[in-house]
Protein backbone atom coordinates (compact mmCIF):
# COMPACT_ATOMS: atom_id res chain seq x y z
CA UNK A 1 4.34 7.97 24.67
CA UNK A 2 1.02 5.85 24.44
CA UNK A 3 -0.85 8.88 27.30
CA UNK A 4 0.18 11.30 24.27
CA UNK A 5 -1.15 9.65 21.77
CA UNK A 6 -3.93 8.85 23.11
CA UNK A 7 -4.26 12.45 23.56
CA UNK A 8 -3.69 13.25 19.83
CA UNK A 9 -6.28 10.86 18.91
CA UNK A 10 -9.35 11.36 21.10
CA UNK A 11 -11.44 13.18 18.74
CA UNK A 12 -10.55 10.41 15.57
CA UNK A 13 -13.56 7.67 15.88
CA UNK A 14 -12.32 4.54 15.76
CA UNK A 15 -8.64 5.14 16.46
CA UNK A 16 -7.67 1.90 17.75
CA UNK A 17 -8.43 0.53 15.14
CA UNK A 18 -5.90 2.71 13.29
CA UNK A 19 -4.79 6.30 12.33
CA UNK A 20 -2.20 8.34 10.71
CA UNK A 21 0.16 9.98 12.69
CA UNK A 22 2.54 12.38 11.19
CA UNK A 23 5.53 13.99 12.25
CA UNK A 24 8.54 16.44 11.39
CA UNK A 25 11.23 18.22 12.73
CA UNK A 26 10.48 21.90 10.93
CA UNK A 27 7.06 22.95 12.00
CA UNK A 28 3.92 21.70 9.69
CA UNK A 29 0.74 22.86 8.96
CA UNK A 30 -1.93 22.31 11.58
CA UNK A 31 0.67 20.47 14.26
CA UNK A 32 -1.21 19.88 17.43
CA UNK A 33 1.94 19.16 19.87
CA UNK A 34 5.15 19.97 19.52
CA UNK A 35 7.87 17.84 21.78
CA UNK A 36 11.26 18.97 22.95
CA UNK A 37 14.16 16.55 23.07
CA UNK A 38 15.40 15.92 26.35
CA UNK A 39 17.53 13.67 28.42
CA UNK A 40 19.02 10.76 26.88
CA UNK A 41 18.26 7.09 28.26
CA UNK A 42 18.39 3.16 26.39
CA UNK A 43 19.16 4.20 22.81
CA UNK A 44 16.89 6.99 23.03
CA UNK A 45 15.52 10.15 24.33
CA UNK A 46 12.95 11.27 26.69
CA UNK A 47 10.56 14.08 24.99
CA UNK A 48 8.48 16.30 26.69
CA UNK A 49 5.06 18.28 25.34
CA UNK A 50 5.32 21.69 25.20
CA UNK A 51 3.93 23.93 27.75
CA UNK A 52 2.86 20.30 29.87
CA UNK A 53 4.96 18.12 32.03
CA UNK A 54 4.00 14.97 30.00
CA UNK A 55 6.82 12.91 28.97
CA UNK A 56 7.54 10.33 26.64
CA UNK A 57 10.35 8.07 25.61
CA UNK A 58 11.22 7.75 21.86
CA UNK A 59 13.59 4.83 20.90
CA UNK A 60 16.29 4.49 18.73
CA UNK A 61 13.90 3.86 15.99
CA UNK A 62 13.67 7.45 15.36
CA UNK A 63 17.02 7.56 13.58
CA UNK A 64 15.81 5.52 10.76
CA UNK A 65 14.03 9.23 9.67
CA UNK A 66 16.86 11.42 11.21
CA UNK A 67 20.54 11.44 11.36
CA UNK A 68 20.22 12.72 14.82
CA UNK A 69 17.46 12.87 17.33
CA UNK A 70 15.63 15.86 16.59
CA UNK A 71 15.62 19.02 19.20
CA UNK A 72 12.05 19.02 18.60
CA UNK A 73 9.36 17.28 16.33
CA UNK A 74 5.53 18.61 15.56
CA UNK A 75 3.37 16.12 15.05
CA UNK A 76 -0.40 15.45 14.57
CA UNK A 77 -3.13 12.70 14.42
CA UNK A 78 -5.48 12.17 11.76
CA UNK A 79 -7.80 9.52 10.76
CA UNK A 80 -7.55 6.85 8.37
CA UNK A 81 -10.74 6.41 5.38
CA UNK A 82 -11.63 3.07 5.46
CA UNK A 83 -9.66 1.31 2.45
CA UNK A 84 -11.53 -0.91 0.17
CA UNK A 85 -10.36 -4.51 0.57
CA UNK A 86 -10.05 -6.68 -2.42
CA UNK A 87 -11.55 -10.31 -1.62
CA UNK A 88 -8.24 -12.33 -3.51
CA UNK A 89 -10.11 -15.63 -2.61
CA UNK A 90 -13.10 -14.23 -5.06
CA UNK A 91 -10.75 -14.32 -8.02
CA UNK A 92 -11.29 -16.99 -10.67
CA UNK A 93 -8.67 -19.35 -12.15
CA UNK A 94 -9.15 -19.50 -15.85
């Protein structure tokens, strides 16, 4: 999986240092892949990108957001706005 990510985020700036990926099982607005279940293998399955030959393995993982492994899941990559961190070690004991 990490080539097809990497994929889905080369236009985000800054992606390693994070980024939102989402997914679903029913097409969403604005997917950019869409991956088709395939052989099973370790707990998991192998997925491959539509219309490619790249593959990926998903684990068992994926069942914490589906009762089964889905035929296919859409997904796309977007980034993250900085978030503003709160300095706790600022705060004041009264």
């Amino acid at each position: 999986m990490p080539e097809i990510i990497d994929d889905l985020t080369v236009d985000i700036p800054n992606a390693k240092e994070g980024f939102r990926l989402l997914f679903s099982a029913e097409p969403m607005p604005e997917y950019e892949i869409k991956v088709i279940r395939g052989r099973k293998s370790g707990g998991g399955h192998y997925y491959t990108v539509e219309g490619t030959e790249k593959e990926g393995w998903l684990c068992a993982a994926l069942l914490r957001y589906y009762r089964t492994a889905p035929e296919a899941l859409y997904a796309k990559a977007e980034g993250i706005e900085e978030e503003v961190k709160v300095d706790q070690s600022a705060e004041t004991e009264e």
